[in-house]
Protein backbone atom coordinates (compact mmCIF):
# COMPACT_ATOMS: atom_id res chain seq x y z
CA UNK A 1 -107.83 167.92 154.66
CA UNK A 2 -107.26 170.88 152.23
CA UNK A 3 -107.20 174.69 153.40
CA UNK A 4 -110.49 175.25 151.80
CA UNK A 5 -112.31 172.66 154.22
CA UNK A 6 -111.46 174.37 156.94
CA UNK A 7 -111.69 178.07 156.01
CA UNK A 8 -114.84 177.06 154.91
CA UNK A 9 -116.25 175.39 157.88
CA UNK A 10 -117.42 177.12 161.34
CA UNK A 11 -117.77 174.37 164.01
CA UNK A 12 -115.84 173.70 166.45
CA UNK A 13 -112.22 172.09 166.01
CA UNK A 14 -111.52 171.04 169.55
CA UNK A 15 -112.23 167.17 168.13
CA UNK A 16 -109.69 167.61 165.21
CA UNK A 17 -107.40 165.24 166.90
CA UNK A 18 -109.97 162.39 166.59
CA UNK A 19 -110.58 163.66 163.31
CA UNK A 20 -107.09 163.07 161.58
CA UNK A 21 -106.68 159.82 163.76
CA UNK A 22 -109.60 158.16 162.27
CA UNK A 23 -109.77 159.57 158.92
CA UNK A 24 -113.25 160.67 158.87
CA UNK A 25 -114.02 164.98 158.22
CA UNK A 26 -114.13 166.77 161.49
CA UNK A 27 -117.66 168.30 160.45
CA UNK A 28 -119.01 164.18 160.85
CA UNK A 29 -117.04 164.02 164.27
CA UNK A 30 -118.74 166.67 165.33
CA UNK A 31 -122.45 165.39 164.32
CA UNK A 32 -121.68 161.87 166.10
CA UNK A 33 -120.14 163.18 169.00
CA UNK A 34 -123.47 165.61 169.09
CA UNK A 35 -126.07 163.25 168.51
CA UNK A 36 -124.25 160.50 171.41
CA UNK A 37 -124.31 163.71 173.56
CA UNK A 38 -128.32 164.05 173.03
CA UNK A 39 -128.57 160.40 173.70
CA UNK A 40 -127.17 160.26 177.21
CA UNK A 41 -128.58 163.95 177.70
CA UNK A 42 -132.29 162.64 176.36
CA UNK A 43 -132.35 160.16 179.44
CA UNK A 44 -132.61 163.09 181.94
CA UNK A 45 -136.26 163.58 181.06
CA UNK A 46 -137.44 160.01 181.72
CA UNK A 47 -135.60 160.45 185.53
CA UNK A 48 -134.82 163.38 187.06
CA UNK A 49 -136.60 166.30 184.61
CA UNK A 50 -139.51 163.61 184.62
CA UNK A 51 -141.58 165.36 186.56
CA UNK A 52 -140.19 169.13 186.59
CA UNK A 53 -141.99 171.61 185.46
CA UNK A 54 -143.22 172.09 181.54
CA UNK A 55 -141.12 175.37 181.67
CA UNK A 56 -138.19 174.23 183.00
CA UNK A 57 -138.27 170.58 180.24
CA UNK A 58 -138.60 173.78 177.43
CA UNK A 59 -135.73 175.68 178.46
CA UNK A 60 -133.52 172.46 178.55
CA UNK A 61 -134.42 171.65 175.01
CA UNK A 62 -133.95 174.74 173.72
CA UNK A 63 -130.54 175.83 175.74
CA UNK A 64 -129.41 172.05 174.56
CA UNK A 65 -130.45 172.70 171.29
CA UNK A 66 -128.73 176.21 171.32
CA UNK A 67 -125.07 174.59 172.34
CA UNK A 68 -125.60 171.61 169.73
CA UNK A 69 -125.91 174.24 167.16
CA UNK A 70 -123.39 176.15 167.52
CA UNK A 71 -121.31 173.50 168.47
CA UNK A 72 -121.67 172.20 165.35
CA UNK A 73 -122.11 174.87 162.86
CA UNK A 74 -120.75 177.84 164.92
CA UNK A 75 -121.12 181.74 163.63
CA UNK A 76 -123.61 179.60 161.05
CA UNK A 77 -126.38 178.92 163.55
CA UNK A 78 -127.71 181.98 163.83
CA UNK A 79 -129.81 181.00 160.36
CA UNK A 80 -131.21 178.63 163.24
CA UNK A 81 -132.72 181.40 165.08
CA UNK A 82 -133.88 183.61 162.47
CA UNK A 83 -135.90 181.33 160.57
CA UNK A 84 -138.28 180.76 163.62
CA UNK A 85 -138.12 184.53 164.41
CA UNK A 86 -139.31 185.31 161.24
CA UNK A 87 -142.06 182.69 161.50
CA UNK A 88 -143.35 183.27 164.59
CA UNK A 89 -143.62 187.06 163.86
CA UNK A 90 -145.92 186.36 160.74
CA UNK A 91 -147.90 184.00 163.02
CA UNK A 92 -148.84 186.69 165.44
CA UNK A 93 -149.30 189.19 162.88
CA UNK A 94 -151.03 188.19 159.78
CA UNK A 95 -154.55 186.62 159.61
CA UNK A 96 -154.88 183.16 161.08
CA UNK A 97 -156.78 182.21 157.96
CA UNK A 98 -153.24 183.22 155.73
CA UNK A 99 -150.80 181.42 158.25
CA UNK A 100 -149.70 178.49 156.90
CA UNK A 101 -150.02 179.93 153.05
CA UNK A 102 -147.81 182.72 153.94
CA UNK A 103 -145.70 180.85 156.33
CA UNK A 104 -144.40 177.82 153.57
CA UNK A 105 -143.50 180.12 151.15
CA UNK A 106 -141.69 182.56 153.38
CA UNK A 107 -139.65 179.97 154.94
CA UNK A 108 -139.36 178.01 151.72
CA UNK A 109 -137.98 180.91 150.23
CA UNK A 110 -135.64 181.62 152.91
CA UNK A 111 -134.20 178.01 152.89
CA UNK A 112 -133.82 178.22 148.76
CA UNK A 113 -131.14 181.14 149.96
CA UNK A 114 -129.25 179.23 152.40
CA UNK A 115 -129.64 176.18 149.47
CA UNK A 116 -128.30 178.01 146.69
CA UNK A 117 -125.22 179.59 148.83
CA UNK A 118 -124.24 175.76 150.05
CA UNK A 119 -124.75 175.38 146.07
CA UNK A 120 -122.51 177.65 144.99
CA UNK A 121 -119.76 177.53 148.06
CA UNK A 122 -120.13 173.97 148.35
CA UNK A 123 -116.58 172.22 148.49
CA UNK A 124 -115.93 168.51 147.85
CA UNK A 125 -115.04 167.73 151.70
CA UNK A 126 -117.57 169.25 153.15
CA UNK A 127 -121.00 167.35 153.83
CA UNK A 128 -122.05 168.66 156.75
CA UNK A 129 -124.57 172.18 156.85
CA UNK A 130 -126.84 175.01 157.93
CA UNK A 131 -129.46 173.40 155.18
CA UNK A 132 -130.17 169.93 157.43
CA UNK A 133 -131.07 171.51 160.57
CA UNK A 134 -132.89 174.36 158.89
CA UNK A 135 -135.01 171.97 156.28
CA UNK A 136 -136.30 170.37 159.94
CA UNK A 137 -137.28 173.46 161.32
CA UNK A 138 -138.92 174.36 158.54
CA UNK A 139 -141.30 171.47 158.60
CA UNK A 140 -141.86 172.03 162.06
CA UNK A 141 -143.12 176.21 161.67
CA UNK A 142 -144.53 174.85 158.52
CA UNK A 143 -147.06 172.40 160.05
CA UNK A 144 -147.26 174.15 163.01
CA UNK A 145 -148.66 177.08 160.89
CA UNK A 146 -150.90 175.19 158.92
CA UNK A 147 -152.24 173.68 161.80
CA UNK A 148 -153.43 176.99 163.50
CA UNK A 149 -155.06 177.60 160.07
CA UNK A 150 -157.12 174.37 159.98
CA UNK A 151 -157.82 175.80 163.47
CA UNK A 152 -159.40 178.23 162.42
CA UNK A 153 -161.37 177.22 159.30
CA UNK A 154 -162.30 174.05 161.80
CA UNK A 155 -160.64 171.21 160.24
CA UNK A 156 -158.33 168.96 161.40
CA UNK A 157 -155.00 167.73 160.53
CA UNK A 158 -152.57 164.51 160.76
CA UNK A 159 -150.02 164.48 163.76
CA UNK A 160 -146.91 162.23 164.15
CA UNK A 161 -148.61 158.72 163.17
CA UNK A 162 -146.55 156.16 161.28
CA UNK A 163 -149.62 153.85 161.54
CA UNK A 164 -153.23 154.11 161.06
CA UNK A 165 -155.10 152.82 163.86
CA UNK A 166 -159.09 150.98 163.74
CA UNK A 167 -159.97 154.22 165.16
CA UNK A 168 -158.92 156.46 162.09
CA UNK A 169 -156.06 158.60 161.61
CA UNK A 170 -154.33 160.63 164.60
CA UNK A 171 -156.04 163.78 164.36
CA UNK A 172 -154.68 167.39 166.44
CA UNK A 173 -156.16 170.70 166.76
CA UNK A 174 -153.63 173.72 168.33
CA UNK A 175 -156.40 176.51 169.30
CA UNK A 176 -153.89 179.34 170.66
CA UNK A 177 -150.62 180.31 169.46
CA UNK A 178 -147.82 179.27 171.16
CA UNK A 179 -145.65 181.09 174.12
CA UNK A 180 -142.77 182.28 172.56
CA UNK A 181 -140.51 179.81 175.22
CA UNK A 182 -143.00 177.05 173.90
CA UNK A 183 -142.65 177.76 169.83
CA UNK A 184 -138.69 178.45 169.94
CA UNK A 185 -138.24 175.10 172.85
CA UNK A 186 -140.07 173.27 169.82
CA UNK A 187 -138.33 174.47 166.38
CA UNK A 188 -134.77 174.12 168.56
CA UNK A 189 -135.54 170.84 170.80
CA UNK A 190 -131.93 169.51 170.34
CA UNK A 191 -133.70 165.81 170.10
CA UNK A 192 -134.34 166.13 166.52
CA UNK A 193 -132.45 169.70 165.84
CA UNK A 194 -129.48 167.89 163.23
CA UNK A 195 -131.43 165.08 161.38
CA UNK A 196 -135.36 164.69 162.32
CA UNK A 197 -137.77 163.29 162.44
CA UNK A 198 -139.71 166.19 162.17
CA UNK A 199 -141.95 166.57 165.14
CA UNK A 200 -145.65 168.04 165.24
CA UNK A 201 -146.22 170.27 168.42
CA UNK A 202 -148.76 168.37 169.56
CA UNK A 203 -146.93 165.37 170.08
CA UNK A 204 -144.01 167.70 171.84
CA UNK A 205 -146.15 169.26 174.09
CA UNK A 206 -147.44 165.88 175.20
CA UNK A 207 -144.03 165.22 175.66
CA UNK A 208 -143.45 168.36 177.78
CA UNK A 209 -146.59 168.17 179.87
CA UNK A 210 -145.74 164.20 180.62
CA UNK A 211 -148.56 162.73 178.32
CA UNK A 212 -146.84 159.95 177.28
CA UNK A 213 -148.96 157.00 178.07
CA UNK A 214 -152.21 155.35 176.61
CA UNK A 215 -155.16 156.43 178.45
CA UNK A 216 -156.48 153.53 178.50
CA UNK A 217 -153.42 151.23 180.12
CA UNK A 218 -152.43 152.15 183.76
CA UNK A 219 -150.79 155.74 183.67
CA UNK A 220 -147.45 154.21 184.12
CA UNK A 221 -144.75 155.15 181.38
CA UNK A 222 -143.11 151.81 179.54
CA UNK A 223 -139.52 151.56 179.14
CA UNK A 224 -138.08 152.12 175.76
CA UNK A 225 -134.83 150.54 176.76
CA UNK A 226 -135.44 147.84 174.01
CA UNK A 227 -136.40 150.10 171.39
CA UNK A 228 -133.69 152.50 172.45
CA UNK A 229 -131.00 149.42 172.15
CA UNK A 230 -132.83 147.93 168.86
CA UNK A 231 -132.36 151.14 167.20
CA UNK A 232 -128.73 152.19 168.59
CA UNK A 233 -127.10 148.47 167.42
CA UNK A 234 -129.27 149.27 163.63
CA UNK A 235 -127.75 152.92 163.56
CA UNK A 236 -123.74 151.01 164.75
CA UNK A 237 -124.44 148.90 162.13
CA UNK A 238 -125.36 150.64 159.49
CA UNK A 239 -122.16 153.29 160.25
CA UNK A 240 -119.84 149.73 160.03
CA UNK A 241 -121.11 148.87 156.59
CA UNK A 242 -120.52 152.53 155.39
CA UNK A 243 -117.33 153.31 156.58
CA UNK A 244 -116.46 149.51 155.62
CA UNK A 245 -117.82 149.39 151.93
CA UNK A 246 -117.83 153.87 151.13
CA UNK A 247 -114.34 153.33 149.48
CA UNK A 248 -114.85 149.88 147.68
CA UNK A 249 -118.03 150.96 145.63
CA UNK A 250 -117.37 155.22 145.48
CA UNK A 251 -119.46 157.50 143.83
CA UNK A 252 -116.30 159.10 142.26
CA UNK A 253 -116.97 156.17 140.12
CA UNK A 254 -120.24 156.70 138.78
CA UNK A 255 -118.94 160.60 138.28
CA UNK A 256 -116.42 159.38 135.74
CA UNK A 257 -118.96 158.94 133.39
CA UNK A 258 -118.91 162.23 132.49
CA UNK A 259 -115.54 161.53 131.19
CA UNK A 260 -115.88 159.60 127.57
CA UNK A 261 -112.58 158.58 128.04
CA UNK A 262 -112.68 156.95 131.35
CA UNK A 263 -112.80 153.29 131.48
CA UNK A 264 -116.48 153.28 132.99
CA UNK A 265 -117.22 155.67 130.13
CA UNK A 266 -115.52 153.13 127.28
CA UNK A 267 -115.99 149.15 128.65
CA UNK A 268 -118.66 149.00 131.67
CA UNK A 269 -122.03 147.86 130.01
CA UNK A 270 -125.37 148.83 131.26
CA UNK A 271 -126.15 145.93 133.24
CA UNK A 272 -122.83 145.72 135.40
CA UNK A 273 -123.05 149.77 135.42
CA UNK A 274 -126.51 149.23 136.66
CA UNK A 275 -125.21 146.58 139.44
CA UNK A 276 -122.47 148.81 140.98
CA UNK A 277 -125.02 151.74 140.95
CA UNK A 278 -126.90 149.78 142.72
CA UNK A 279 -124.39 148.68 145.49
CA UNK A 280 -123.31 152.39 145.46
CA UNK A 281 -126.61 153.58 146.28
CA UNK A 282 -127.17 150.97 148.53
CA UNK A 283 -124.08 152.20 150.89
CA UNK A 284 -125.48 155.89 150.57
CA UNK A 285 -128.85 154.78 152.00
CA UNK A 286 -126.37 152.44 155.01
CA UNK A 287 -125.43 156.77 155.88
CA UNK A 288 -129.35 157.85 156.07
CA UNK A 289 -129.75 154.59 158.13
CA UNK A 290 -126.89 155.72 160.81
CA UNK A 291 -128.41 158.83 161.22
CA UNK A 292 -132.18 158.26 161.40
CA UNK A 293 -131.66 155.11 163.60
CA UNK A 294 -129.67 157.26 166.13
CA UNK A 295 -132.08 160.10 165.85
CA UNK A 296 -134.87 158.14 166.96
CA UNK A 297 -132.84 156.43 169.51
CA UNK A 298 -132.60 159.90 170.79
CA UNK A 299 -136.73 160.70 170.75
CA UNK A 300 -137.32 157.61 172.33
CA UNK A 301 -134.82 157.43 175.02
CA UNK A 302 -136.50 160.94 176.32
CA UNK A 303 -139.94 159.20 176.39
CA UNK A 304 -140.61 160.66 172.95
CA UNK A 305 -142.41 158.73 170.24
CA UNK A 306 -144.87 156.34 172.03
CA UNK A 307 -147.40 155.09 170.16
CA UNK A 308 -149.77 153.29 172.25
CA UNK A 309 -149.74 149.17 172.52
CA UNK A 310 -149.95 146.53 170.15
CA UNK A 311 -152.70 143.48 170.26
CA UNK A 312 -150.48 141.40 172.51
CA UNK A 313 -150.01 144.36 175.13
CA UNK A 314 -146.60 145.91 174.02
CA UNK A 315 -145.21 149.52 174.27
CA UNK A 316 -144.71 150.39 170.45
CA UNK A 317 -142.00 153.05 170.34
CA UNK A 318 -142.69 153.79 166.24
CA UNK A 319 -144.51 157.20 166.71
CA UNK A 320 -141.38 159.11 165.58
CA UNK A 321 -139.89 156.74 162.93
CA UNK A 322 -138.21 158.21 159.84
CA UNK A 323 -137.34 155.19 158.01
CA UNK A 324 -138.47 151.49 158.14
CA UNK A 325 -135.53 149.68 156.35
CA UNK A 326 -137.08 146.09 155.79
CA UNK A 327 -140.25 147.83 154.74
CA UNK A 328 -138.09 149.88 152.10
CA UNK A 329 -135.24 147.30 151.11
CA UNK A 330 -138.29 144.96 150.63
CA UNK A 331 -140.92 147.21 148.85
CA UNK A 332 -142.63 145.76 146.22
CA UNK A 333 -143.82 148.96 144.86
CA UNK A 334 -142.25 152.50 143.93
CA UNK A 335 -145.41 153.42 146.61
CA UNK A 336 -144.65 151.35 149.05
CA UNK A 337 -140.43 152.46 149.03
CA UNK A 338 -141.61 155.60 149.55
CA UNK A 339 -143.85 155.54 151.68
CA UNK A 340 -141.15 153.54 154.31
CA UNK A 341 -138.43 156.47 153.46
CA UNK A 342 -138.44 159.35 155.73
CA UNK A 343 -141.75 158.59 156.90
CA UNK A 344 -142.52 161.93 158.89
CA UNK A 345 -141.40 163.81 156.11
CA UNK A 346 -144.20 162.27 154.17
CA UNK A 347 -146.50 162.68 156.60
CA UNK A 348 -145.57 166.82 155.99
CA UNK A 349 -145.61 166.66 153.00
CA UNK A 350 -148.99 165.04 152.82
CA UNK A 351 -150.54 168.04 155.19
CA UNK A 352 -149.03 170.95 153.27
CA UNK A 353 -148.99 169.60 150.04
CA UNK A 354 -150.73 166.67 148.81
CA UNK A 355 -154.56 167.60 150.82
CA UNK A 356 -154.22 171.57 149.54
CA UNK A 357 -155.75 172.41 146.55
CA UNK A 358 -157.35 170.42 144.09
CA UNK A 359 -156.67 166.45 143.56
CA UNK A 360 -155.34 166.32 139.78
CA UNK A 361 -152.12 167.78 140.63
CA UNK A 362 -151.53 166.24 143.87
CA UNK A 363 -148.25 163.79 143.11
CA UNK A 364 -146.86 166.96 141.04
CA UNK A 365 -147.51 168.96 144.32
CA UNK A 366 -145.57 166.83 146.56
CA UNK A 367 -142.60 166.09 144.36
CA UNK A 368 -142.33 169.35 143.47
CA UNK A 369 -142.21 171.19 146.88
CA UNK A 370 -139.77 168.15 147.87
CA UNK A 371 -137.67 168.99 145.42
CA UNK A 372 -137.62 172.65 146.00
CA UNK A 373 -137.01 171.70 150.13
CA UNK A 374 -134.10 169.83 149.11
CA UNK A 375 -132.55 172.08 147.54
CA UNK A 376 -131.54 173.13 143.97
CA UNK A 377 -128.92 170.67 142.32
CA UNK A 378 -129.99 169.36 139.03
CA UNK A 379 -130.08 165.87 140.20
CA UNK A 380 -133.02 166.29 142.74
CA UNK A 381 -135.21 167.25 140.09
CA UNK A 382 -134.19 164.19 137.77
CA UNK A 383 -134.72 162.24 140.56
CA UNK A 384 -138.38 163.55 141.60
CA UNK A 385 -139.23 163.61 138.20
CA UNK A 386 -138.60 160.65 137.77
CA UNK A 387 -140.22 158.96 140.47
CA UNK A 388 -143.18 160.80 139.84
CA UNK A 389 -143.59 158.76 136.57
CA UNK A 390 -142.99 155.72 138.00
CA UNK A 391 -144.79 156.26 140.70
CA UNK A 392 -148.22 157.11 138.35
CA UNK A 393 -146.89 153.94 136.11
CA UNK A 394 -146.23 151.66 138.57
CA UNK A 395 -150.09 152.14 139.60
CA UNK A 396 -151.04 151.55 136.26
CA UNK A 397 -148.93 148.45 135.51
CA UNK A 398 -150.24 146.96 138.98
CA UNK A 399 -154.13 147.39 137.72
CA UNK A 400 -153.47 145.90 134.66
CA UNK A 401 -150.92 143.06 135.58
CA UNK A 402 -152.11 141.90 139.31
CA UNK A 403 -155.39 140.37 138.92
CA UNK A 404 -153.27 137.84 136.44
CA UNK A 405 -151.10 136.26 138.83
CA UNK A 406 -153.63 136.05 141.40
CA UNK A 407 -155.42 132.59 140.97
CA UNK A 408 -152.87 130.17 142.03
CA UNK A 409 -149.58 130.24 144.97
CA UNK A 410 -146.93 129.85 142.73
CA UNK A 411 -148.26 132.79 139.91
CA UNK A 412 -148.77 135.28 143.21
CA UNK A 413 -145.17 134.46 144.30
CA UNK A 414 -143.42 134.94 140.97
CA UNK A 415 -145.48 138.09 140.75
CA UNK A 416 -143.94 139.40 144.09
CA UNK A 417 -140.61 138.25 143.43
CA UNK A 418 -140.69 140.24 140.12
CA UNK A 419 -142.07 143.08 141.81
CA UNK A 420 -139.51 143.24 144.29
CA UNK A 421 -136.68 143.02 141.65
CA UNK A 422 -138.45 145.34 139.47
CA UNK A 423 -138.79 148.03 142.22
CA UNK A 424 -135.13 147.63 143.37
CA UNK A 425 -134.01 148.15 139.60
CA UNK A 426 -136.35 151.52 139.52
CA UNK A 427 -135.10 152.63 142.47
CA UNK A 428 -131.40 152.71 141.98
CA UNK A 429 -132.28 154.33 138.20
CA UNK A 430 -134.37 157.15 139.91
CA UNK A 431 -132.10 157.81 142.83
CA UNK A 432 -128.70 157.85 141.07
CA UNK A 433 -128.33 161.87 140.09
CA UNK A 434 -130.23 162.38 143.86
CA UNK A 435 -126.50 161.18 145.01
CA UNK A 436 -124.29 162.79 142.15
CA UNK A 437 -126.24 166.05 142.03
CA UNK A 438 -124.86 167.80 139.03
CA UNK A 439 -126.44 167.81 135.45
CA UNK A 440 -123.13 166.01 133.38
CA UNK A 441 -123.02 162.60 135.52
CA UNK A 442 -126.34 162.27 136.03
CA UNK A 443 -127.32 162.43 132.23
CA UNK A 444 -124.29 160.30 131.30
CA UNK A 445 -125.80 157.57 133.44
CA UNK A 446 -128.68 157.89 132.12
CA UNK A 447 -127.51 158.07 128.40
CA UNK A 448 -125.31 154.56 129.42
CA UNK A 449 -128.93 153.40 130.05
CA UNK A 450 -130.55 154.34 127.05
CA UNK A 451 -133.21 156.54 128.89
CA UNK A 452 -134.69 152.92 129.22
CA UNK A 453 -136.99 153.06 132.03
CA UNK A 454 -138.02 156.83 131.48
CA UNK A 455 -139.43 155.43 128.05
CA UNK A 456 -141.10 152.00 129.81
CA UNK A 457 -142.58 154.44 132.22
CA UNK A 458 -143.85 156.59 129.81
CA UNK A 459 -145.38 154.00 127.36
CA UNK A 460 -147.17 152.54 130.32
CA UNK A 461 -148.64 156.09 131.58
CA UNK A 462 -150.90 155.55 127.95
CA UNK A 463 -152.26 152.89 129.90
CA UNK A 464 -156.30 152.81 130.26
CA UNK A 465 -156.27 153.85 133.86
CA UNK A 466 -158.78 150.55 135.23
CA UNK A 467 -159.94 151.87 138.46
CA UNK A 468 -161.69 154.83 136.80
CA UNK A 469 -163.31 152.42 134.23
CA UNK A 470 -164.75 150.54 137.08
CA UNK A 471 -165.68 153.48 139.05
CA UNK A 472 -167.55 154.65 135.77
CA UNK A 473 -168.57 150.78 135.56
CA UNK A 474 -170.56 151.13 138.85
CA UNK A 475 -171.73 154.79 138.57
CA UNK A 476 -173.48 153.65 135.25
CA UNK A 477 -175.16 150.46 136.77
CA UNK A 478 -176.22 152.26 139.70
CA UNK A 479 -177.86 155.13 137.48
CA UNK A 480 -179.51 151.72 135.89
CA UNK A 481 -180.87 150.38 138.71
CA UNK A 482 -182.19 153.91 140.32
CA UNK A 483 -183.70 154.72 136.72
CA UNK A 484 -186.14 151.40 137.05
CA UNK A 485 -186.84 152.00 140.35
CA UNK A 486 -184.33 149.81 142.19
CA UNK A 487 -181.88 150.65 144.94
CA UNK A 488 -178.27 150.45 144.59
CA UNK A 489 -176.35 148.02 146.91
CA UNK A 490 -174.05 149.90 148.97
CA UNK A 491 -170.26 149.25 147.99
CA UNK A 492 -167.19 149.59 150.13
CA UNK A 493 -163.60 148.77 148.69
C-alpha cells in the first residue's frame, strides 16, 4: 500500500496484519470485521436485552454505534456527531412548520462539504469514508424532520414499507420531538450506521419498545434465523464473485479510454466495449450486494425489519430491504430496476422529494437531490441524467409498443424477453461514469458509443404521451354524456 493510503486514512490499524496477508485495503478489513461484529452483537436484543428497558436498548445502540465509528474512521467520526447536533438543534428551535425545509438543506449542505473534501483528497486506494455513514444519517434527520412537519400541518407520511399492503400504504405520525438519548440512539444505531438501510424512527422505536409482532397473530416474536442465514450466504456470495472476478474485468480498463492510444481506445468496437462494461458493472453491483445483504442480516438478526405475514402464515423479514437482486437483475423496465435498487433510499427520496412541490418536476426532483446526496463527481450527474431520460422514454415506448404484443403467448414473451435485454443494455450505458466518476472516461465511453441511446431516448421523449390522450379521451366523453343529461360511469384503472 503506498504512504499516501495510510497518511491519509484514520481507522484503526490493529487488523493490518490480515490486511497485507489477504491483499484486500485495511479500510475494507475494517468495515467487514465491523459489520460481523454488529451481527453477533445484533443477537443480544432478541435474548438477553429483549426485554430490558427502552433506555437501556438506546444506549447500547448508540455506545455500539459510537465504537464502530471510530473504529472505523477514527479522529473522522466526529462529522458523525455533529451532523445530528446540528439537526436536532434546528428541530427544537425553528418552527415545526420550517423543519424538514430547513433541515434537508442544512444537512445537504453540510454533506456537499464533507463530499467535495473526499473529492478533492480522494486517493486511488482508498474507498472507504466519512461520506457513507454520514449520507445515512442524513436520511434519517431528514425524514425524521419532515415527518414532525407533516405532524404538524396533519398529514401523513410513508415509513419503512418495501411492499404495499390491501390495506394501503404504511402510514406514521411522530407528534413530539424526540429525547435527545432517543434522536442521537437513532441517527447512530450501529445496525445500519456504515451502509443502511436507512431507518424511519417509527419503525426504530417499535424496535426499542419491543413492537415487533403483527397485532393480529399471537404476540409471540418469529425467528428470523432463515432470513438471517438467506441473506448472510447472498452477502458470502456475492463478496466470492467480487474478489474472484474484480481483477479479470477492472475498471482500470474502461478508464483507458481516455487514452486514444490505448488498445481499448484503437481496436475494441462498441458492441464488445459494451459487453465488458457490462460484466464490469455487473461485478461493481456483486460489492453493493455484499454489503446490503449483510446489512440487513444485521437489522433482522436484532428483530428489526418485520413486516407482518404472508397469505400462507409466514414471518416476512423484507421491512428493511435495500436491494432485491432478482427483482433488479430481472427488471424489465428502467422503473422497475430502480425501483428494486436501494429500495429505502427510494422510499426517502419519494417523501422529501418526489410528493413536495408541484408534480411536473417531480423525476427532475428526485434525480437531482440524488445526485447532489451522492456527491459531486461528474459521473453521477451523467448517470442521473441519464436515467432520467430513459426513465420518461421508457414510459413512453411502453404506451406505445405494449398493447402490440399483447394478443397472443408467444408476441407477450418476445416482448418481455426484449424488454429484459433492452433494460440490461440501458442500464450498463447509464451506470458506467456512476463507477468511473470523472468527466474524460466517462465521455470517451460514451463517444465509443456514438451518444447512441442518449439520441434513441431523446427521439422517443417526442413521443405523443398516450395516457394523457386517453385521460383527455374520457374527460371529453364524460363532459358529453353530463351535457345531455346522462351520468358518467365511474372508472377505476
Amino acid at each position: 500500500m503506498s504512504v499516501t493510503y495510510y497518511d491519509y486514512y484514520d481507522g484503526s490499524k490493529i487488523f493490518q496484519f490480515i490486511s497485507s496477508r489477504i491483499g484486500l485495503p485495511l479500510d475494507l478489513v475494517n468495515f467487514l470485521i465491523a459489520q460481523i461484529a454488529a451481527l453477533c452483537l445484533a443477537r443480544l436484543f432478541r435474548k438477553p436485552l429483549r426485554f430490558a428497558s427502552p433506555e437501556f436498548r438506546h444506549s447500547v445502540c448508540l455506545i455500539i454505534g459510537l465504537i464502530m465509528g471510530y473504529f472505523c474512521f477514527g479522529k473522522q467520526s466526529i462529522h458523525l456527531s455533529v451532523l445530528p447536533m446540528m439537526s436536532y438543534t434546528l428541530i427544537k428551535t425553528i418552527p415545526r412548520h420550517l423543519t424538514g425545509n430547513v433541515i434537508l438543506a442544512t444537512s445537504m449542505l453540510y454533506l456537499s462539504c464533507l463530499h467535495l473534501h473526499r473529492q478533492i483528497y480522494h486517493t486511488a486506494d482508498y474507498s472507504l469514508d466519512i461520506t457513507g455513514p454520514l449520507m445515512v444519517i442524513t436520511q434519517r434527520v431528514t425524514s425524521l424532520a419532515y415527518t414532525l412537519q407533516d405532524s404538524a400541518g396533519q398529514k401523513e407520511i410513508n415509513c419503512n414499507s418495501t411492499s404495499q399492503s390491501s390495506n394501503g400504504p404504511c402510514k406514521v405520525r411522530v407528534e413530539d420531538i424526540p429525547s435527545p438519548l432517543e434522536y442521537f440512539a437513532y441517527t447512530l444505531a450501529f445496525q445500519t450506521l456504515m451502509c443502511g438501510p436507512v431507518v424511519f424512527y417509527s419503525d426504530y422505536i417499535k424496535f426499542i419498545e419491543g413492537a415487533r409482532f403483527d397485532e393480529d397473530k399471537q404476540a409471540i416474536e418469529p425467528s428470523p434465523r432463515l432470513a438471517v442465514i438467506y441473506k448472510v450466504a447472498g452477502s458470502i456470495t456475492a463478496a466470492v464473485l467480487y474478489l474472484t472476478l474484480a481483477k479479470k474485468y477492472s475498471l482500470s480498463v474502461l478508464e483507458e479510454l481516455n487514452d486514444p492510444t490505448s488498445e481499448v481506445s484503437r481496436s475494441w468496437s462498441a458492441l464488445y466495449l459494451l459487453w465488458y462494461a457490462h460484466l464490469c458493472i455487473l461485478v461493481v453491483r456483486c460489492k453493493y450486494y455484499h454489503a446490503w445483504l449483510l446489512s440487513e442480516a444485521i437489522c433482522n438478526n436484532c428483530g428489526m425489519g418485520f413486516n407482518g405475514y404472508d397469505t400462507d402464515g409466514k414471518p416476512k423479514w423484507d421491512k428493511m430491504t435495500n436491494i432485491d437482486v432478482f427483482g433488479f437483475e430481472l427488471a424489465q423496465n428502467f422503473r422497475a430496476a430502480l425501483s428494486s435498487w436501494n429500495k429505502n433510499t427510494n422510499a426517502w427520496l419519494r417523501n422529501v422529494a418526489y410528493e413536495r412541490g408541484g408534480a411536473a418536476w417531480r423525476t427532475a426532483r428526485v434525480y437531482a437531490l440524488s445526485a447532489v446526496w451522492h456527491g459531486f463527481y461528474p459521473g453521477y450527474y451523467l448517470t442521473f441524467f441519464a436515467g432520467g431520460i430513459f426513465t420518461i422514454a421508457a414510459r413512453k415506448v411502453r404506451c406505445v409498443a405494449r398493447p402490440i404484443f399483447l394478443d397472443s403467448r408467444p408476441k407477450k414473451m418476445f416482448y418481455d424477453f426484449l424488454t429484459l435485454v433492452t433494460t440490461r443494455v440501458a442500464m450498463t450505458y447509464a451506470t458506467v461514469p456512476f463507477v468511473l466518476l470523472h468527466l474524460g472516461p466517462s465521455l470517451a465511453f460514451y463517444g465509443k458509443m456514438y451518444y447512441s441511446l442518449h439520441f434513441i431516448a431523446l427521439s422517443a421523449l417526442l413521443l405523443p404521451d398516450k395516457r394523457k390522450h386517453s385521460a383527455n379521451a374520457v374527460q371529453n366523453s364524460s363532459n358529453h354524456k353530463e351535457s345531455n343529461g346522462e351520468t358518467a360511469p365511474l372508472k377505476v384503472s
